[in-house]
C-alpha atoms as a PDB file:
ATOM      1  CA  UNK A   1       0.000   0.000   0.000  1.00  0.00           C
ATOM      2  CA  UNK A   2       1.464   3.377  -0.910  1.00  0.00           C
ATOM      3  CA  UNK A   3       1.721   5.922   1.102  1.00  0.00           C
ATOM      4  CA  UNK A   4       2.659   3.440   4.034  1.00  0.00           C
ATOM      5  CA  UNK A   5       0.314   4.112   6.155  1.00  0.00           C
ATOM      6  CA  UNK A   6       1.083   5.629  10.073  1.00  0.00           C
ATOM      7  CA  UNK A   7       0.162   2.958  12.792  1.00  0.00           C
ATOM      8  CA  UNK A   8      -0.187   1.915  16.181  1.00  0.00           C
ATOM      9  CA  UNK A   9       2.221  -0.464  18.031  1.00  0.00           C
ATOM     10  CA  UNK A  10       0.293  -1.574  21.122  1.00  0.00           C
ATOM     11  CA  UNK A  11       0.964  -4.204  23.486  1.00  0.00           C
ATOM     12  CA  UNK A  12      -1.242  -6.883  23.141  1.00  0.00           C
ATOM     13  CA  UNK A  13      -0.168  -8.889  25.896  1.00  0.00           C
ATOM     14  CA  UNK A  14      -0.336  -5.978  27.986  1.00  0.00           C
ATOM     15  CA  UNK A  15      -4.053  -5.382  26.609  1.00  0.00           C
ATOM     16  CA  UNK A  16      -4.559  -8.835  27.107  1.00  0.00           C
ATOM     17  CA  UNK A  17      -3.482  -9.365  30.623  1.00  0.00           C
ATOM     18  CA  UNK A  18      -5.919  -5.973  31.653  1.00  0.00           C
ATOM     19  CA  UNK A  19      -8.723  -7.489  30.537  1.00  0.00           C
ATOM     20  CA  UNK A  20      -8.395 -11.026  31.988  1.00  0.00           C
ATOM     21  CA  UNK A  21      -8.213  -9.284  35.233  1.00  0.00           C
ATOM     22  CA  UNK A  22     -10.998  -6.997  34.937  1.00  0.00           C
ATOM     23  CA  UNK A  23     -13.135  -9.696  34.005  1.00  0.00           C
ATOM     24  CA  UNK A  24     -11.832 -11.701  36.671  1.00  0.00           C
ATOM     25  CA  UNK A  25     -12.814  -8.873  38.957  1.00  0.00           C
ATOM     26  CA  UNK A  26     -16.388  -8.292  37.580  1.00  0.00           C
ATOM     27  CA  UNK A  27     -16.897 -12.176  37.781  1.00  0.00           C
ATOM     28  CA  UNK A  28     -15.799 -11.889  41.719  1.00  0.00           C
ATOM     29  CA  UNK A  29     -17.849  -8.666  42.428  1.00  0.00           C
ATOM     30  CA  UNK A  30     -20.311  -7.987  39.884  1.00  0.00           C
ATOM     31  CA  UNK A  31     -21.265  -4.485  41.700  1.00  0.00           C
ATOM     32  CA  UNK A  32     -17.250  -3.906  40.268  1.00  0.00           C
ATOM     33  CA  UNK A  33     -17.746  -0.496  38.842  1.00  0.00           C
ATOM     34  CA  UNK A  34     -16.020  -0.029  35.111  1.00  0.00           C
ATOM     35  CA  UNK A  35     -12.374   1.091  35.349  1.00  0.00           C
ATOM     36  CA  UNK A  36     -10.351   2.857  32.702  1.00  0.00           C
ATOM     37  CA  UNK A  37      -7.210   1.653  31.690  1.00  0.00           C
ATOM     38  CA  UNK A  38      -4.284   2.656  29.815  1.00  0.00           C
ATOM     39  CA  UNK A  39      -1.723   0.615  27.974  1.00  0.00           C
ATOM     40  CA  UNK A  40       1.152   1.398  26.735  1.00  0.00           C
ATOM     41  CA  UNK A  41       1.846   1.702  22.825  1.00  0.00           C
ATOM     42  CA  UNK A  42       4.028   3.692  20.232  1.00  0.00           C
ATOM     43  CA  UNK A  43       2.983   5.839  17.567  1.00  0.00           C
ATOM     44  CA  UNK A  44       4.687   4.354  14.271  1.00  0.00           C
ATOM     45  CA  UNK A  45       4.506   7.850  11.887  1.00  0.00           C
ATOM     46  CA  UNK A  46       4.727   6.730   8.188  1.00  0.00           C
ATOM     47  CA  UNK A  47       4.664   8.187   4.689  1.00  0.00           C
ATOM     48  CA  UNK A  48       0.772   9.239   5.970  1.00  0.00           C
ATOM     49  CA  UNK A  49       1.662  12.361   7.580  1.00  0.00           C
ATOM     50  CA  UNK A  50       4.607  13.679   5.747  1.00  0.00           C
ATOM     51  CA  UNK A  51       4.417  17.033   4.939  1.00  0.00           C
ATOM     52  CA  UNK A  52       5.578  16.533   1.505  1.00  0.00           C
END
């Protein structure tokens, strides 16, 4: 595909492990009250957004 496009690297086994253990935690405690969360991930700026 041309322009490469920009991405997202995230951490899916970071992403992955979060979940299991809110779920794990709403399954325990069902009055759990939803939690955000943030993982980490990197930016990956490609052909996309070049100014030129």
């Amino acid at each position: 595909m041309h322009p490469f496009l920009t991405t997202y690297d995230i951490n899916i086994k970071e992403l992955g492990k979060e979940s299991v253990q809110r779920l794990l935690d709403l399954l325990k405690n069902p009055q759990t009250k939803a939690q955000k969360i943030t993982v980490p991930f990197r930016l990956i700026e490609r052909e996309s957004v070049s100014m030129g």
